[in-house]
N, C-alpha and C. Protein backbone atom coordinates (compact mmCIF):
# COMPACT_ATOMS: atom_id res chain seq x y z
N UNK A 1 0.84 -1.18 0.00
CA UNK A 1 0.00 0.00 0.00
C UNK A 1 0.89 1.25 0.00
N UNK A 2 0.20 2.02 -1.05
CA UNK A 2 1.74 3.52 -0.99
C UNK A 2 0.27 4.87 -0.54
N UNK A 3 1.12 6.07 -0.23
CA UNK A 3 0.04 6.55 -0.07
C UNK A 3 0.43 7.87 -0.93
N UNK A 4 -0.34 8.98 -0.82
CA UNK A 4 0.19 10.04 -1.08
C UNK A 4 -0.53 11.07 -0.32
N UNK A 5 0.32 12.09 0.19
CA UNK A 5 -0.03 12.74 0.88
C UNK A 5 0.45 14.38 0.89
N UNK A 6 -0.30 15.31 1.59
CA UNK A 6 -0.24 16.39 1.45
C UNK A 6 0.58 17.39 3.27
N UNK A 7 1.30 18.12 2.95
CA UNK A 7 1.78 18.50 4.33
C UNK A 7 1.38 19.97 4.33
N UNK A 8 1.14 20.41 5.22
CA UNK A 8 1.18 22.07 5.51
C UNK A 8 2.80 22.38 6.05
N UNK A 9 3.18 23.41 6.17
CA UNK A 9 4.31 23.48 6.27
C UNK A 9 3.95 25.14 6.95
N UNK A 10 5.46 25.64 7.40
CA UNK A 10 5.19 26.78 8.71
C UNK A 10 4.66 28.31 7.63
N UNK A 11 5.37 28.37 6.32
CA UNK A 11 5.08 29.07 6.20
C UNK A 11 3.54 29.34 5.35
N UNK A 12 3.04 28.34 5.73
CA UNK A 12 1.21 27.95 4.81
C UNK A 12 1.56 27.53 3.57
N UNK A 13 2.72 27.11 3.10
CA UNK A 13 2.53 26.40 1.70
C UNK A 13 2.37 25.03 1.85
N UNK A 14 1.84 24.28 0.68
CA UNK A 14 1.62 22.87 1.07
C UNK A 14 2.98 22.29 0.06
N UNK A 15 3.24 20.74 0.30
CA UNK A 15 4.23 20.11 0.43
C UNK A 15 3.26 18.58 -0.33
N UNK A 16 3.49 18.22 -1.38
CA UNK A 16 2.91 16.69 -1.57
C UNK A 16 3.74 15.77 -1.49
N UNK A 17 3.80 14.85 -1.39
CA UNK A 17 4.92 13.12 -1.48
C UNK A 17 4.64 12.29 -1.78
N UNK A 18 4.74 11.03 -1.57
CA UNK A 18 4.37 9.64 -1.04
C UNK A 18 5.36 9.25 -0.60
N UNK A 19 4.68 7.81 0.02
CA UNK A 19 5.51 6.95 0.87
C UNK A 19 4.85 5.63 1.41
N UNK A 20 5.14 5.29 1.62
CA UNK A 20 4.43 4.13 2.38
C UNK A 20 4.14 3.96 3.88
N UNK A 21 4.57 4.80 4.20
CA UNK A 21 4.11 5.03 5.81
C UNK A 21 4.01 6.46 5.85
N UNK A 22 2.88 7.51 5.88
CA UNK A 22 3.00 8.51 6.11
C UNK A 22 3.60 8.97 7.59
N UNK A 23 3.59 8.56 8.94
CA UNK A 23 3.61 8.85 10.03
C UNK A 23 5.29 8.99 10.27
N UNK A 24 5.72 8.33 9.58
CA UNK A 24 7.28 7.53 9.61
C UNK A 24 7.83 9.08 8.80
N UNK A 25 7.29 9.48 7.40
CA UNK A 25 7.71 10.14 6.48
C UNK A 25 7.35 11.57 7.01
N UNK A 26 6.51 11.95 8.00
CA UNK A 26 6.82 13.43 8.50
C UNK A 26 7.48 13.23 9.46
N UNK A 27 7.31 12.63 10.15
CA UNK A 27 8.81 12.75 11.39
C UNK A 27 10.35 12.87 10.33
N UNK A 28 10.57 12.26 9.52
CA UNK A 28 11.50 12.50 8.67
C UNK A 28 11.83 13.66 8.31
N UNK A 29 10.47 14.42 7.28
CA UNK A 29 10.21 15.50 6.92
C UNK A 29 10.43 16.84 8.39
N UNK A 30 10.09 16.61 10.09
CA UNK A 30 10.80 17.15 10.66
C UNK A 30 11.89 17.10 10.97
N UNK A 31 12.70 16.32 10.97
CA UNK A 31 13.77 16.05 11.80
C UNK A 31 14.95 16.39 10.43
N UNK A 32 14.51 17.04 9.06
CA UNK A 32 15.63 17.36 8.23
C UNK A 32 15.88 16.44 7.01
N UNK A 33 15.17 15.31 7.39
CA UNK A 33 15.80 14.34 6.46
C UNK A 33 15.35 13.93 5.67
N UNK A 34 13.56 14.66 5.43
CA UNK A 34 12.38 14.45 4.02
C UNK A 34 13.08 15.05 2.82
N UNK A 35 12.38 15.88 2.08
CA UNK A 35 12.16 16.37 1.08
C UNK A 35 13.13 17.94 1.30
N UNK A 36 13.84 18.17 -0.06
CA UNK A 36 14.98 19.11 -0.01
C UNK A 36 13.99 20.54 0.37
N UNK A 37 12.71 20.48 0.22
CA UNK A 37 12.04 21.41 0.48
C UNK A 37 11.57 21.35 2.07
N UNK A 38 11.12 20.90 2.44
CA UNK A 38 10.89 20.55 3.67
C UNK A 38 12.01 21.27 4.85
N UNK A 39 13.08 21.53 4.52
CA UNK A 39 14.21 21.51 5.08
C UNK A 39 14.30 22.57 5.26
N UNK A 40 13.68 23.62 4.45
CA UNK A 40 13.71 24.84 4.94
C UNK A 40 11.92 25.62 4.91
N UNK A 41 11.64 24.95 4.86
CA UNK A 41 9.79 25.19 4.96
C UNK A 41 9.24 24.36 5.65
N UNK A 42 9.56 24.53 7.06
CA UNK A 42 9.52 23.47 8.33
C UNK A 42 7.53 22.70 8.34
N UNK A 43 7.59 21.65 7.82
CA UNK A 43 6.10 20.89 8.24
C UNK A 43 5.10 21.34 9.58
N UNK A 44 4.24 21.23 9.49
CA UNK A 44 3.40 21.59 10.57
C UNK A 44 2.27 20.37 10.75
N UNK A 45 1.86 19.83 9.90
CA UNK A 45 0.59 18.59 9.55
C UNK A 45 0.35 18.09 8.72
N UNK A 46 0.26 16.86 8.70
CA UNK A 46 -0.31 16.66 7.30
C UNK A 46 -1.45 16.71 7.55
N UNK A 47 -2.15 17.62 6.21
CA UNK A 47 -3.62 17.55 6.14
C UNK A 47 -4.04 16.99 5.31
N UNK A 48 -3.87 16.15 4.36
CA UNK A 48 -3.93 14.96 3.47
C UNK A 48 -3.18 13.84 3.07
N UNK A 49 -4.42 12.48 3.08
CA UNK A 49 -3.58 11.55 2.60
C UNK A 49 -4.37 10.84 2.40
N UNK A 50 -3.89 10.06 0.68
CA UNK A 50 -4.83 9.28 -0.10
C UNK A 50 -4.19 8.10 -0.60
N UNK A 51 -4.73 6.68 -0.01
CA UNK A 51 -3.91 5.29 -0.21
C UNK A 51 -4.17 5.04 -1.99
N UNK A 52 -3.16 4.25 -2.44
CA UNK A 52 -2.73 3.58 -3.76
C UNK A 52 -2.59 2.21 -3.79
N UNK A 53 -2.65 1.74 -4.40
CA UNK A 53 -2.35 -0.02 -4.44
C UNK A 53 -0.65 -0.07 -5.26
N UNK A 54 -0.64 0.91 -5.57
CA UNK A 54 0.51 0.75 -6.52
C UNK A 54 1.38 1.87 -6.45
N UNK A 55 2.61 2.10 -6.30
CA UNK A 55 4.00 3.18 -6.08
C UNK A 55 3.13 3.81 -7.49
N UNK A 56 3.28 3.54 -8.67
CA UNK A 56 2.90 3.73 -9.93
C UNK A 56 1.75 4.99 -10.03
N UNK A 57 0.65 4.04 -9.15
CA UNK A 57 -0.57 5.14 -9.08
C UNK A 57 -0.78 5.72 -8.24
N UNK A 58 0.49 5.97 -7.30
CA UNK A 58 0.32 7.04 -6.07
C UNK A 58 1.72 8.19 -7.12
N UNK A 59 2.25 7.37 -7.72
CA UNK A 59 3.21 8.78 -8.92
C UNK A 59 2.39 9.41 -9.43
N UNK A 60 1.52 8.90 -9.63
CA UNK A 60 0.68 9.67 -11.42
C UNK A 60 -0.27 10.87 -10.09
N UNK A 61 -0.77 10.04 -9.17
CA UNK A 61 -1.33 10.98 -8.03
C UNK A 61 -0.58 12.42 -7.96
N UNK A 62 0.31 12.22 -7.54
CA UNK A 62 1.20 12.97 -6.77
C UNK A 62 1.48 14.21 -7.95
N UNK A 63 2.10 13.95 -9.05
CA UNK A 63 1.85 14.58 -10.41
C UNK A 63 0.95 15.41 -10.38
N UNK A 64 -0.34 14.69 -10.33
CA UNK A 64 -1.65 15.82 -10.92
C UNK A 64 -1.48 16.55 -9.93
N UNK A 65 -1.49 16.55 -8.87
CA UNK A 65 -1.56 17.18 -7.32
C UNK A 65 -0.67 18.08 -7.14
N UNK A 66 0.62 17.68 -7.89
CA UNK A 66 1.84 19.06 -7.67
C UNK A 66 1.22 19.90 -8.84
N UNK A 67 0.42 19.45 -10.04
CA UNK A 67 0.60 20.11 -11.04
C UNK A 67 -1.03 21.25 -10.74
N UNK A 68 -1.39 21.19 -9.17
CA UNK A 68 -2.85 22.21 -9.23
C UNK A 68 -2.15 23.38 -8.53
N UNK A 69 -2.49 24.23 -8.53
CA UNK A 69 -2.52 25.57 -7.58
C UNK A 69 -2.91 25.19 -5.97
N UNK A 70 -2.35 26.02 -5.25
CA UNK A 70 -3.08 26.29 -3.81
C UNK A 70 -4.38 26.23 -3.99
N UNK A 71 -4.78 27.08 -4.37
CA UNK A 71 -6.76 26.79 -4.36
C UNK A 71 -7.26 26.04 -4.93
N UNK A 72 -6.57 25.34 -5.68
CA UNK A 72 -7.21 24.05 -6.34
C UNK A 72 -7.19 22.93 -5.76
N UNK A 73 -5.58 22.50 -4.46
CA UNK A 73 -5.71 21.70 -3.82
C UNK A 73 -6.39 21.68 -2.47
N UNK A 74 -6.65 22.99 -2.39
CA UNK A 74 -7.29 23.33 -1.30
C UNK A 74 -8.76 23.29 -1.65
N UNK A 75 -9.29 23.69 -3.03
CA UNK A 75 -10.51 23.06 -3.55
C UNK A 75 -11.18 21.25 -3.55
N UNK A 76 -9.94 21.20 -4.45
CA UNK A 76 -9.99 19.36 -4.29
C UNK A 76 -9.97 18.33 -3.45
N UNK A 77 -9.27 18.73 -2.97
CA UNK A 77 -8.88 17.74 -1.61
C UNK A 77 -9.60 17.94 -0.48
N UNK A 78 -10.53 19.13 -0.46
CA UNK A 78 -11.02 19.74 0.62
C UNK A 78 -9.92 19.58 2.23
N UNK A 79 -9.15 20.82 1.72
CA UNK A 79 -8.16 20.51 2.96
C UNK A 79 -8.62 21.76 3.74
N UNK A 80 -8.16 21.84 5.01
CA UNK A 80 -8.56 22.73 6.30
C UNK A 80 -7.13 23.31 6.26
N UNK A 81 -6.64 24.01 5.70
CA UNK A 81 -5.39 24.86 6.19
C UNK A 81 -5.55 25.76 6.98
């Protein structure tokens, strides 16, 4: 099971990924050792996350999802930022 998921981060921008353990992958994402972005746009929550059966179709996920605007993922996903 892969997932993909969405982070808020300190300064209100959001952050997407996957992984297979989300819980595992923001402690990461705090502690420095996620995403080259993360590292300096310190996490705050994840406010989304949507399971995959397949690494494959949590990529193609993750894709469309980097490829919307703030208000679109904040439309879509119905996230609470």
């Amino acid at each position: 099971m892969w997932f993909v998921y969405v982070l808020l981060c300190s300064n209100q921008s959001l952050y997407t990924g996957i992984t297979k353990d989300p819980k595992q992958r923001f402690l990461e994402h705090i502690n420095g050792k996620g995403g080259r972005y993360t590292r300096s746009h310190k996490p705050v929550k994840i406010v989304y996350k949507e399971e995959s059966s397949t690494k494959s179709e949590a990529l193609k996920r993750e894709k469309q999802i980097k490829g919307w605007s703030r208000l679109e993922k904040i439309r879509n996903l119905n996230l609470k930022t």
